[in-house]
N, C-alpha and C. Protein backbone atom coordinates (compact mmCIF):
# COMPACT_ATOMS: atom_id res chain seq x y z
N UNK A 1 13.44 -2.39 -16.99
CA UNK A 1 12.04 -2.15 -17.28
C UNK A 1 11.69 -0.73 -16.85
N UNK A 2 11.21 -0.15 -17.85
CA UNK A 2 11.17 1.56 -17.30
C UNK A 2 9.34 1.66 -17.16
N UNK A 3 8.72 1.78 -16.39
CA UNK A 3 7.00 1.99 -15.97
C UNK A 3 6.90 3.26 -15.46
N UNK A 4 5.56 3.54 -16.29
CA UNK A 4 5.03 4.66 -17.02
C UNK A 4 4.41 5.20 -15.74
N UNK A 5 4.42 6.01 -14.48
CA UNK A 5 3.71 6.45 -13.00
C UNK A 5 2.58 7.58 -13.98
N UNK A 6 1.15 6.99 -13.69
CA UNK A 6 0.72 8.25 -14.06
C UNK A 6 -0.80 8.91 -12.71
N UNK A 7 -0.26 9.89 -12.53
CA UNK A 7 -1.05 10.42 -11.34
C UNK A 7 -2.79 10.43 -11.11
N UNK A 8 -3.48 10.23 -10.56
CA UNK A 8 -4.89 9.79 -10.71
C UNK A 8 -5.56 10.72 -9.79
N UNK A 9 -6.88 11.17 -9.89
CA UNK A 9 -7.61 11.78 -8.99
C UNK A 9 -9.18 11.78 -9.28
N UNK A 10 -10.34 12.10 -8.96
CA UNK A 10 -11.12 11.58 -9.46
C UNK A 10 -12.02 12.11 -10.97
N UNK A 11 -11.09 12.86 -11.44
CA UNK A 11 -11.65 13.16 -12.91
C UNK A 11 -10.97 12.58 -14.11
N UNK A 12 -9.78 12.03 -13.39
CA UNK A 12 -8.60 11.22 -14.31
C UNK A 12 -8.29 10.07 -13.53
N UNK A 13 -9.01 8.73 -14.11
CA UNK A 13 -8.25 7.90 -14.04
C UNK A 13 -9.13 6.39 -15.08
N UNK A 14 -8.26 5.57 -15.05
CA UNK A 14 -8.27 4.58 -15.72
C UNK A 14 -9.08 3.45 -15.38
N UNK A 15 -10.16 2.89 -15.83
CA UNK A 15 -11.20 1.94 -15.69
C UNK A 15 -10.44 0.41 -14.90
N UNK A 16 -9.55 0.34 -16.17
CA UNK A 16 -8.41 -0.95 -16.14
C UNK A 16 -7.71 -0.91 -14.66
N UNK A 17 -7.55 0.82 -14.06
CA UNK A 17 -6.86 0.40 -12.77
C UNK A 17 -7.65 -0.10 -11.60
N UNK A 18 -8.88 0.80 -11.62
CA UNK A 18 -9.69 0.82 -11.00
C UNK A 18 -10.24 -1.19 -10.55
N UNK A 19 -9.89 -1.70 -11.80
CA UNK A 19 -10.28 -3.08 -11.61
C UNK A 19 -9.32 -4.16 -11.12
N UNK A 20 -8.08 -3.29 -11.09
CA UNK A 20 -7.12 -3.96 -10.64
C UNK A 20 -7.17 -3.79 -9.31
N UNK A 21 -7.54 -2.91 -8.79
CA UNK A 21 -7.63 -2.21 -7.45
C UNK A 21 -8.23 -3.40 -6.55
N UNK A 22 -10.03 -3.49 -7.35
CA UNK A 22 -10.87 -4.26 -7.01
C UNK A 22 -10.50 -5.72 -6.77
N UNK A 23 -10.02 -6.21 -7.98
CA UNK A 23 -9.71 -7.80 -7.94
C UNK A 23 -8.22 -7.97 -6.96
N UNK A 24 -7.94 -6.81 -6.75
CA UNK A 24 -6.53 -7.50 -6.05
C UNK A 24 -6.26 -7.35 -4.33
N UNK A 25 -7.91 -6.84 -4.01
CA UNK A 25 -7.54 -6.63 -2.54
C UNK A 25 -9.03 -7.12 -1.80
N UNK A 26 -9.52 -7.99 -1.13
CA UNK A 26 -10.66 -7.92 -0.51
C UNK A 26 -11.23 -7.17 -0.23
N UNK A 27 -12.83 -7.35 -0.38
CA UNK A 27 -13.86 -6.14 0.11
C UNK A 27 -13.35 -5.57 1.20
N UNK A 28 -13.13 -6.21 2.32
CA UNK A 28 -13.41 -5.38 3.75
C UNK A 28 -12.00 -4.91 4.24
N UNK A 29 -10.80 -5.22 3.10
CA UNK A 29 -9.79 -4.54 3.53
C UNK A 29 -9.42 -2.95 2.31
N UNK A 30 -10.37 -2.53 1.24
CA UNK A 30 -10.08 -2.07 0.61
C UNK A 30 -11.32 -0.72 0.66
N UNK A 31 -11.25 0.52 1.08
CA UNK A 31 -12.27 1.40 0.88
C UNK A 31 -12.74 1.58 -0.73
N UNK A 32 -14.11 2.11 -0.55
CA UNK A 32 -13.86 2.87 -2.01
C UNK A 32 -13.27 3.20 -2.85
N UNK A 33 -13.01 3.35 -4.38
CA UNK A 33 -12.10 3.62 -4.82
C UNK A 33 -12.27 5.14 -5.06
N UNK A 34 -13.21 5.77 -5.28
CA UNK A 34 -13.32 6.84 -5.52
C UNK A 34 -12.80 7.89 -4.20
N UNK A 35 -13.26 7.05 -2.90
CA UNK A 35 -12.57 7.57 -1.78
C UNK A 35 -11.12 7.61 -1.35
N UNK A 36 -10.24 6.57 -2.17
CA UNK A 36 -8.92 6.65 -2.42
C UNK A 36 -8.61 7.78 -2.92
N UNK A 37 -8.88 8.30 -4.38
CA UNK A 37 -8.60 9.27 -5.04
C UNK A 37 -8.85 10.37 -4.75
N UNK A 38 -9.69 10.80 -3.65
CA UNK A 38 -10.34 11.97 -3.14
C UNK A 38 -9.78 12.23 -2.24
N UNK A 39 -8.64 11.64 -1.46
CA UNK A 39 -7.74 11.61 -0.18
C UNK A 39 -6.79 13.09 -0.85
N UNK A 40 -6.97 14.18 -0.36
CA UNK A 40 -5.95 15.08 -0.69
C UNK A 40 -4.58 15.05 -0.40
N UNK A 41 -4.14 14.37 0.56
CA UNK A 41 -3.23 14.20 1.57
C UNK A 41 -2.11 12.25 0.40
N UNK A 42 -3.19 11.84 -0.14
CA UNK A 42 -2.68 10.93 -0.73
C UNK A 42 -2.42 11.00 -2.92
N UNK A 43 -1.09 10.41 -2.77
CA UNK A 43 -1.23 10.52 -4.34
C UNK A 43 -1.14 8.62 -4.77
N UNK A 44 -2.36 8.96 -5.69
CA UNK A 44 -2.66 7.93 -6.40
C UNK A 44 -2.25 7.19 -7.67
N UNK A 45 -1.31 6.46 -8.31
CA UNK A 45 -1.00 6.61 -9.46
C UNK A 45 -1.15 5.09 -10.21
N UNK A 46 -1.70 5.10 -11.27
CA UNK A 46 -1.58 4.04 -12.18
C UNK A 46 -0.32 3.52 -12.59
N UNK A 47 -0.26 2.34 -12.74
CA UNK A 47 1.20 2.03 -13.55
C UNK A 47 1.06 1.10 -14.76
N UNK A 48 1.77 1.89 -15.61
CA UNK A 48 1.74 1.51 -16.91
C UNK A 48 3.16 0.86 -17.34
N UNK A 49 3.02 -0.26 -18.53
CA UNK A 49 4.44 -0.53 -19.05
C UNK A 49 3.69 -0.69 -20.74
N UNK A 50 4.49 -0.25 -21.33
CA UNK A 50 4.01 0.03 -22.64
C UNK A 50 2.94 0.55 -23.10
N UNK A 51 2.63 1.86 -22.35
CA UNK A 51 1.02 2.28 -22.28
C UNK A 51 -0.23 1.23 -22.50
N UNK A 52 0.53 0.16 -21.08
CA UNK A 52 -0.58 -0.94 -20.97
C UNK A 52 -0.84 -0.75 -19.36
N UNK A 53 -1.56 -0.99 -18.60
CA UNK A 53 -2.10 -0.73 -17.35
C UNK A 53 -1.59 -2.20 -17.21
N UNK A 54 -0.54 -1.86 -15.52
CA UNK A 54 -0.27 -3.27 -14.97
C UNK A 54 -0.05 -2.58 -13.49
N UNK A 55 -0.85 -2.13 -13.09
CA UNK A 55 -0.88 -2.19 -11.58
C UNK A 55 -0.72 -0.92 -11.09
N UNK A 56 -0.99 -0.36 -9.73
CA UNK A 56 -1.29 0.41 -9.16
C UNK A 56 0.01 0.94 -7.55
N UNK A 57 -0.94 2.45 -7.41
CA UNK A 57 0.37 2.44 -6.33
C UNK A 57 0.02 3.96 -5.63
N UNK A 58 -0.36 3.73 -4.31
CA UNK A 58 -1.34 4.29 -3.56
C UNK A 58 -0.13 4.92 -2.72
N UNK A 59 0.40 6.57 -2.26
CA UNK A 59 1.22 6.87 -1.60
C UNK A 59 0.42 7.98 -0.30
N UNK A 60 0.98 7.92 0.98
CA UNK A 60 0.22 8.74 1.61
C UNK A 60 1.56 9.49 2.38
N UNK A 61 1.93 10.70 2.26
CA UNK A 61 3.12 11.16 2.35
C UNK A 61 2.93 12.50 3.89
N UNK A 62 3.48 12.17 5.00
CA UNK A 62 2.82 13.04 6.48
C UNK A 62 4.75 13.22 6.66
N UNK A 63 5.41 14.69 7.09
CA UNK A 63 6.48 14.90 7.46
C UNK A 63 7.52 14.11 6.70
N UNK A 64 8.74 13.51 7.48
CA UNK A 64 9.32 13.05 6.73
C UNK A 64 8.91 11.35 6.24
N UNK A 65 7.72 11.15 6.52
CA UNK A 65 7.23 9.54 6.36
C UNK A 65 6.43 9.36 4.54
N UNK A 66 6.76 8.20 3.94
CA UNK A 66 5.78 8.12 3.19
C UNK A 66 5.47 6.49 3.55
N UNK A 67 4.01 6.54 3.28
CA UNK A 67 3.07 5.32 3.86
C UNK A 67 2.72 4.61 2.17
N UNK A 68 3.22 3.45 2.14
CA UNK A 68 2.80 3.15 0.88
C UNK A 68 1.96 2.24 1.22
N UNK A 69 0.12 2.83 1.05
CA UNK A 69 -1.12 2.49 1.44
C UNK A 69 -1.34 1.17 0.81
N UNK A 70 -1.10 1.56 -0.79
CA UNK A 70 -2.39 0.26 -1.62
C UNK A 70 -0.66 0.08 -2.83
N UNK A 71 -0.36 -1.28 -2.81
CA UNK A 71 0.26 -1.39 -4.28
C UNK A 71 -0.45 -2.70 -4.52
N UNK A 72 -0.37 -2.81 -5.85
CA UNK A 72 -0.97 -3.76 -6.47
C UNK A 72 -0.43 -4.20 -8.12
N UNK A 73 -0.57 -5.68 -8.48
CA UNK A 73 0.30 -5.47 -9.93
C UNK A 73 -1.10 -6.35 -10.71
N UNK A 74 -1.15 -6.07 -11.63
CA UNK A 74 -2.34 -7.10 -12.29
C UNK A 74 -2.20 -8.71 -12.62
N UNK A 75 -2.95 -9.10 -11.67
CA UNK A 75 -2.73 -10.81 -12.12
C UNK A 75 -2.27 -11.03 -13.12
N UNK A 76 -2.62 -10.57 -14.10
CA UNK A 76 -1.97 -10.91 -15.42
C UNK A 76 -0.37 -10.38 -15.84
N UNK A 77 -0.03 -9.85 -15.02
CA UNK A 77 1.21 -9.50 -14.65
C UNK A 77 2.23 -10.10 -13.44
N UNK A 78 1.75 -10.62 -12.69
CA UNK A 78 2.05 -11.34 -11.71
C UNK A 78 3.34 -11.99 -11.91
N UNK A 79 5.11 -11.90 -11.56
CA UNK A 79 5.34 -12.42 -11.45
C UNK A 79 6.81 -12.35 -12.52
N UNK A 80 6.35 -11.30 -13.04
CA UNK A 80 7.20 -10.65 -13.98
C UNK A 80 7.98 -9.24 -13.78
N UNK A 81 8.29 -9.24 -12.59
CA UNK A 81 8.89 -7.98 -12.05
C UNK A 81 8.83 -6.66 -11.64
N UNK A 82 7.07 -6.28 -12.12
CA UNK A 82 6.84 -5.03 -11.82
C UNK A 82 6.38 -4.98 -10.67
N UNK A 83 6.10 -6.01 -9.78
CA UNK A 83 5.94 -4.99 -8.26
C UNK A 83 7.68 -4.99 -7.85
N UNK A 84 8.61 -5.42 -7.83
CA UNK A 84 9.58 -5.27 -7.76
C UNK A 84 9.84 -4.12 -8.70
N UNK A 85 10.01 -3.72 -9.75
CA UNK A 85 10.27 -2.35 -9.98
C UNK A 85 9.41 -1.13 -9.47
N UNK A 86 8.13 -1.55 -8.87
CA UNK A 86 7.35 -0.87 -8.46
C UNK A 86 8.17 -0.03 -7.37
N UNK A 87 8.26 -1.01 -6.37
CA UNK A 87 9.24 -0.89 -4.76
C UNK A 87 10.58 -0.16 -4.97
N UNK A 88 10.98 -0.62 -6.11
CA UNK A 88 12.64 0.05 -6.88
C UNK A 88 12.32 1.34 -6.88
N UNK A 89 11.15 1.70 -7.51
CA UNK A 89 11.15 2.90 -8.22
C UNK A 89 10.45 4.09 -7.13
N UNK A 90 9.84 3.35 -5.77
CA UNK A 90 9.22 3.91 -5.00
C UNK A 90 10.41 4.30 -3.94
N UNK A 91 11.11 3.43 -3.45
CA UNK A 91 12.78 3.74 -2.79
C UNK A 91 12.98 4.98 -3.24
N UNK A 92 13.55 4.63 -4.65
CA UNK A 92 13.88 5.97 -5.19
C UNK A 92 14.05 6.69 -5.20
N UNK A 93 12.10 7.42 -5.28
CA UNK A 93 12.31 8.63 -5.24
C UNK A 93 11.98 9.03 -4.13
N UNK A 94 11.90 8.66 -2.78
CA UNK A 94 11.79 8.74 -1.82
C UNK A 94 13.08 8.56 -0.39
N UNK A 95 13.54 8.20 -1.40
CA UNK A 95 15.32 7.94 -0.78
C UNK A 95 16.01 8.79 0.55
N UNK A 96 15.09 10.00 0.87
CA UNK A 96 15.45 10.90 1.60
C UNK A 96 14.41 10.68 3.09
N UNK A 97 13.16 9.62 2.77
CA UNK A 97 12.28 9.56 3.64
C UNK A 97 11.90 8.65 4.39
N UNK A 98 11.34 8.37 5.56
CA UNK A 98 10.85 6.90 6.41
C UNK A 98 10.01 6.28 5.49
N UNK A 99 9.91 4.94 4.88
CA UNK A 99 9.02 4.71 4.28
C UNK A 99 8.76 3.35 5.07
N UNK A 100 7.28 3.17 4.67
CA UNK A 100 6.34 1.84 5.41
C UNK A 100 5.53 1.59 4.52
N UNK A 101 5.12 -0.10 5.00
CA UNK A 101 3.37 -0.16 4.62
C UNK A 101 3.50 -1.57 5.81
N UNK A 102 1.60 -1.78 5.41
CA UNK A 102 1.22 -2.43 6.20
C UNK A 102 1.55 -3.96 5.49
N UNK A 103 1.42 -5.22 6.07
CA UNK A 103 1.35 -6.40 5.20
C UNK A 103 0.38 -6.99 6.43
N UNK A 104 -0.51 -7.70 5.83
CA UNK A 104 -1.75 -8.71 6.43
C UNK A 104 -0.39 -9.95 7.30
N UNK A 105 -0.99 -9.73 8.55
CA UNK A 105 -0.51 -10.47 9.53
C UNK A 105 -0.33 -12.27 8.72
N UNK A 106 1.23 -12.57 9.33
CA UNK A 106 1.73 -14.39 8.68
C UNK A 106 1.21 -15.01 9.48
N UNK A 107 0.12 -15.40 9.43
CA UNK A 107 -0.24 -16.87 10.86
C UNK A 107 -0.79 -18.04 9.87
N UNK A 108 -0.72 -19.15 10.47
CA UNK A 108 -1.34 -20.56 9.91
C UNK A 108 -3.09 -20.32 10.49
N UNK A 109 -3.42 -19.32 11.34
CA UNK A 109 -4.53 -19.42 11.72
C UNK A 109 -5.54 -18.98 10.32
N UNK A 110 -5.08 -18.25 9.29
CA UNK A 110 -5.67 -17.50 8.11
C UNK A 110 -5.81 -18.45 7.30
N UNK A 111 -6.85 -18.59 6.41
CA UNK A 111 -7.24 -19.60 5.20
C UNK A 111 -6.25 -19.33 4.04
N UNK A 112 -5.60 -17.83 3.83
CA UNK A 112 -4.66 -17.40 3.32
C UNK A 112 -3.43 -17.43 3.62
N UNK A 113 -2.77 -18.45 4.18
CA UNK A 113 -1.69 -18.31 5.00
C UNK A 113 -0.21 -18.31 3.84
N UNK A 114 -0.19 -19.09 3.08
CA UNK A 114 0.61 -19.56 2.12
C UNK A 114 0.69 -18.09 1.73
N UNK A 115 -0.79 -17.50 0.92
CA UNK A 115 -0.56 -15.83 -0.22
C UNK A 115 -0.02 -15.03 0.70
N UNK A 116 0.04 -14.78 1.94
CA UNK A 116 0.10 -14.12 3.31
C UNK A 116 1.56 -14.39 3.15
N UNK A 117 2.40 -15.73 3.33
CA UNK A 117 3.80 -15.80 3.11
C UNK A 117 4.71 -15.26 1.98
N UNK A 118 4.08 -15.69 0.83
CA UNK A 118 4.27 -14.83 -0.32
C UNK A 118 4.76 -13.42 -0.35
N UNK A 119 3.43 -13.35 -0.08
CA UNK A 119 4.17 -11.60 -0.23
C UNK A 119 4.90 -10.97 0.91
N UNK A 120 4.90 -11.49 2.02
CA UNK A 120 5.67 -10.64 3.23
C UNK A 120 6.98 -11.43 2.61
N UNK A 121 7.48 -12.61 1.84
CA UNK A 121 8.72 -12.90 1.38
C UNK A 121 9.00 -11.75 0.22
N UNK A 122 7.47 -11.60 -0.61
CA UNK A 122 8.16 -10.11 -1.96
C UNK A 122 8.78 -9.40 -1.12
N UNK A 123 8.29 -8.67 -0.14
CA UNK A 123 8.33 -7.25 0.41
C UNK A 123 9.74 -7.68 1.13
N UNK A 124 9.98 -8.76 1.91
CA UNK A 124 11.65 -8.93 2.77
C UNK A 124 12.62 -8.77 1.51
N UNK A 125 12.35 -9.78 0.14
CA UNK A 125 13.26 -10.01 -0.51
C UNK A 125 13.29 -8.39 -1.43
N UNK A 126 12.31 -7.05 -1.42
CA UNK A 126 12.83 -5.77 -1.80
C UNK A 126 12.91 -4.89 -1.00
N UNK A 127 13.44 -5.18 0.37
CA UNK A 127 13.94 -4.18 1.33
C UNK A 127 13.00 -3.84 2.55
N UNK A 128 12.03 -4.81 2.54
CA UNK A 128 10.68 -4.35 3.82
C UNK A 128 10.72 -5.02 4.41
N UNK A 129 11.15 -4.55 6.15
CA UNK A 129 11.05 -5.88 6.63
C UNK A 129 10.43 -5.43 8.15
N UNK A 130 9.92 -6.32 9.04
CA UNK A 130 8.80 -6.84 10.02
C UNK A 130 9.76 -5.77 11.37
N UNK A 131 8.99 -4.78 11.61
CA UNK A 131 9.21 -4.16 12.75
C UNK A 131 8.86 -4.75 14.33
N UNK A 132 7.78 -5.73 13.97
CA UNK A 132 7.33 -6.43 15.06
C UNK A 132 6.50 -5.64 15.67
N UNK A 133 5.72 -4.77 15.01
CA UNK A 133 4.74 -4.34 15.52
C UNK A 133 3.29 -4.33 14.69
N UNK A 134 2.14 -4.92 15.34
CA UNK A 134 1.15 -4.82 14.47
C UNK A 134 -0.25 -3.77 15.06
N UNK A 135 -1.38 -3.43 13.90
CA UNK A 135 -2.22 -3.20 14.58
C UNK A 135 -3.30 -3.59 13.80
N UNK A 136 -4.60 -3.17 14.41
CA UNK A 136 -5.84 -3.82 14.01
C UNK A 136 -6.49 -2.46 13.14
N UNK A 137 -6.64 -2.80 11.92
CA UNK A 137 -7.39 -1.91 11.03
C UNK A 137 -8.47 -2.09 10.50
N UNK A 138 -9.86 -1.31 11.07
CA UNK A 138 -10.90 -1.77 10.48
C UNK A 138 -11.04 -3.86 10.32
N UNK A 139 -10.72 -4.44 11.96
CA UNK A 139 -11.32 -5.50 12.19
C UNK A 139 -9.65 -6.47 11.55
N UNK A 140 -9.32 -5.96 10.63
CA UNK A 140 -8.05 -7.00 10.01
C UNK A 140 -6.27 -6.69 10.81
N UNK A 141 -5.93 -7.71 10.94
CA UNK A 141 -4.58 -7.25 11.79
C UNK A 141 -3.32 -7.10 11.30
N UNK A 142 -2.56 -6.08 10.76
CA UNK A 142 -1.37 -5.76 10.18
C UNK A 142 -0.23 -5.72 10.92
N UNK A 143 1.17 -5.92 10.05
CA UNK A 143 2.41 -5.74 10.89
C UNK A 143 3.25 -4.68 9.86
N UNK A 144 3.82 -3.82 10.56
CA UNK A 144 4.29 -2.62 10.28
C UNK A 144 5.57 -3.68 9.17
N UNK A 145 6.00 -3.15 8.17
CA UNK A 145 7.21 -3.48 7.42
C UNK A 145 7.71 -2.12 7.10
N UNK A 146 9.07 -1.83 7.03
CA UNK A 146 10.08 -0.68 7.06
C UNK A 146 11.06 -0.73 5.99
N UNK A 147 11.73 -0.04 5.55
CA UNK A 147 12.16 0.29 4.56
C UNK A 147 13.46 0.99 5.42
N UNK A 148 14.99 0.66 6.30
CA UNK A 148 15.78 0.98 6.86
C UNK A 148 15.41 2.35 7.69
N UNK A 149 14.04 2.05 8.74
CA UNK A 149 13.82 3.16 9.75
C UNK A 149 12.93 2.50 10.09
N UNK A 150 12.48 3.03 11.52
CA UNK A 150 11.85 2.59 12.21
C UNK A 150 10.39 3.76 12.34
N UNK A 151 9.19 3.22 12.60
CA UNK A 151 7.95 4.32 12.64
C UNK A 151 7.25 3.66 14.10
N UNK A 152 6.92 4.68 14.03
CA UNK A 152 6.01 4.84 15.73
C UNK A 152 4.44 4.01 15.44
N UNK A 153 3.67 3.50 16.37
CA UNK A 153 2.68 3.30 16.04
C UNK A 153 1.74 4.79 15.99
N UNK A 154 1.97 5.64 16.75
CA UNK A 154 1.33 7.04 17.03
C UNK A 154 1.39 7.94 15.86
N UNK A 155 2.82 6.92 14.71
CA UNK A 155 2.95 8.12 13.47
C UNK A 155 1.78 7.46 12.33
N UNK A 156 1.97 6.18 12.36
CA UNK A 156 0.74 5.99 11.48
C UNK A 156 -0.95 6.32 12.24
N UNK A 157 -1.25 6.25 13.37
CA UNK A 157 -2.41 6.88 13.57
C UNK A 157 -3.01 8.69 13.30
N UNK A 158 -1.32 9.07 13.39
CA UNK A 158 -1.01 10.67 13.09
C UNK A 158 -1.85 10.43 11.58
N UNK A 159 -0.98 10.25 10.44
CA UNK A 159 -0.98 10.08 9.41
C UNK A 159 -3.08 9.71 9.32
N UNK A 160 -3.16 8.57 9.64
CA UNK A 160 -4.88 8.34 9.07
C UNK A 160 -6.04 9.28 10.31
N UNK A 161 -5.40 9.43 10.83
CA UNK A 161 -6.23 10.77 11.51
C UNK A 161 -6.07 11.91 10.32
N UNK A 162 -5.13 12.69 9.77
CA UNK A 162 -5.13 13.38 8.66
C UNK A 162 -6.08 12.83 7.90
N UNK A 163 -5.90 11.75 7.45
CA UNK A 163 -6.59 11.54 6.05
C UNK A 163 -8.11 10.89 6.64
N UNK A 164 -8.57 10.38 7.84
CA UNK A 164 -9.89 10.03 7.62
C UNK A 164 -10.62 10.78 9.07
N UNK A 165 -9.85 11.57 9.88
CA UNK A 165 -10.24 12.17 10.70
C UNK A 165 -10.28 11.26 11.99
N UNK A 166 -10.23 12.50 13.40
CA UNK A 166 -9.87 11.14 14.86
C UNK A 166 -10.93 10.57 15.60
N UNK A 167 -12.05 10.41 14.71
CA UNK A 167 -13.15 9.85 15.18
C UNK A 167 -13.28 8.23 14.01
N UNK A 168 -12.85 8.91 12.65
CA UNK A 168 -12.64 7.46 12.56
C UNK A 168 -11.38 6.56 13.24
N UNK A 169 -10.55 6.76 13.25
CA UNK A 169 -9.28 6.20 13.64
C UNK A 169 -9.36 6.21 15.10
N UNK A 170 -10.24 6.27 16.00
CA UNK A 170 -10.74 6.34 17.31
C UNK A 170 -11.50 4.89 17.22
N UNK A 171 -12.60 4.95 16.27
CA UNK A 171 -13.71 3.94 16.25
C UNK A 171 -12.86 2.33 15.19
N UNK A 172 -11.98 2.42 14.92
CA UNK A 172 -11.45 1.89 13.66
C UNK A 172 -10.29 0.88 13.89
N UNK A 173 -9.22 1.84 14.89
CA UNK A 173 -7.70 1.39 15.25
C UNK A 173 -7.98 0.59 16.18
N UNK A 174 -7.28 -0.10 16.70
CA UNK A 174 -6.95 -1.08 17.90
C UNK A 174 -5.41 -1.83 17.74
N UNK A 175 -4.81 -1.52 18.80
CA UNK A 175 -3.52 -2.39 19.26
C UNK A 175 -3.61 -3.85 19.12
């Protein structure tokens, strides 16, 4: 499956992603979208397969780390391989670098616990797996997943201090 990466910022981008964005991540874990795209420090890109919009893919790139912020595939896509080629294609081209993202903490305590298993099984079964370290972002609690390296908690606060400044990530972060 070959998918179409096309780069986004806020004078270019696609309605269709924008809604994928929306429907595929909760209010209070997802900023603005327009504030996504305005992140200089972050590249934003649509993903297309047959110049059809099927999902999204949010990169935030500090030294040798890239932080893969926001991915997302369109429900209506769900299930058919493109977040797995997504992750394929994000390895890739990044092959030379620490790569991470966050995944919403596995507990039975969450009303989501099952979708919560789900996907921390996508992300083990394409190469991401549980550093055993989590933190608290804006009220919700994450666990670091890795991509064959290990990241500091101090490198991802590095990293969103860049991109949202150390007064948010002061008022925001918690261990």
């Amino acid at each position: 499956m070959k998918l179409d990466y096309r780069l986004f910022d806020l004078k270019h981008y696609d309605k269709e992603i924008q809604e994928i964005y929306e429907t595929s991540f909760p209010e209070n874990e997802r900023p603005p979208f327009e504030m996504l795209l305005s992140f200089k420090e972050a590249k934003f890109y649509g993903v297309y397969l047959d110049n059809r919009p099927v999902g999204l893919m949010d990169t935030i790139q500090y030294q040798d780390i890239v932080y893969l912020f926001f991915l997302a595939v369109s429900s209506k896509e769900r299930g058919n391989g493109i977040g797995s080629q997504i992750l394929t294609d994000f390895k890739e081209q990044y092959k030379d670098r620490r790569l991470f993202l966050l995944a919403d903490e596995v507990s039975p305590i969450y009303q989501d616990y099952e979708e919560r298993k789900k996907r921390f099984s996508f992300y083990a079964k394409n190469g991401f797996h549980p550093e055993g370290v989590f933190i608290k972002e804006f009220g919700v609690r994450y666990e670091y997943l890795t991509h064959d390296c290990r990241i500091e908690k101090h490198e991802l606060l590095d990293i969103m201090e860049l991109l949202i400044g150390k007064d948010m990530v002061d008022q925001y972060y918690e261990d």
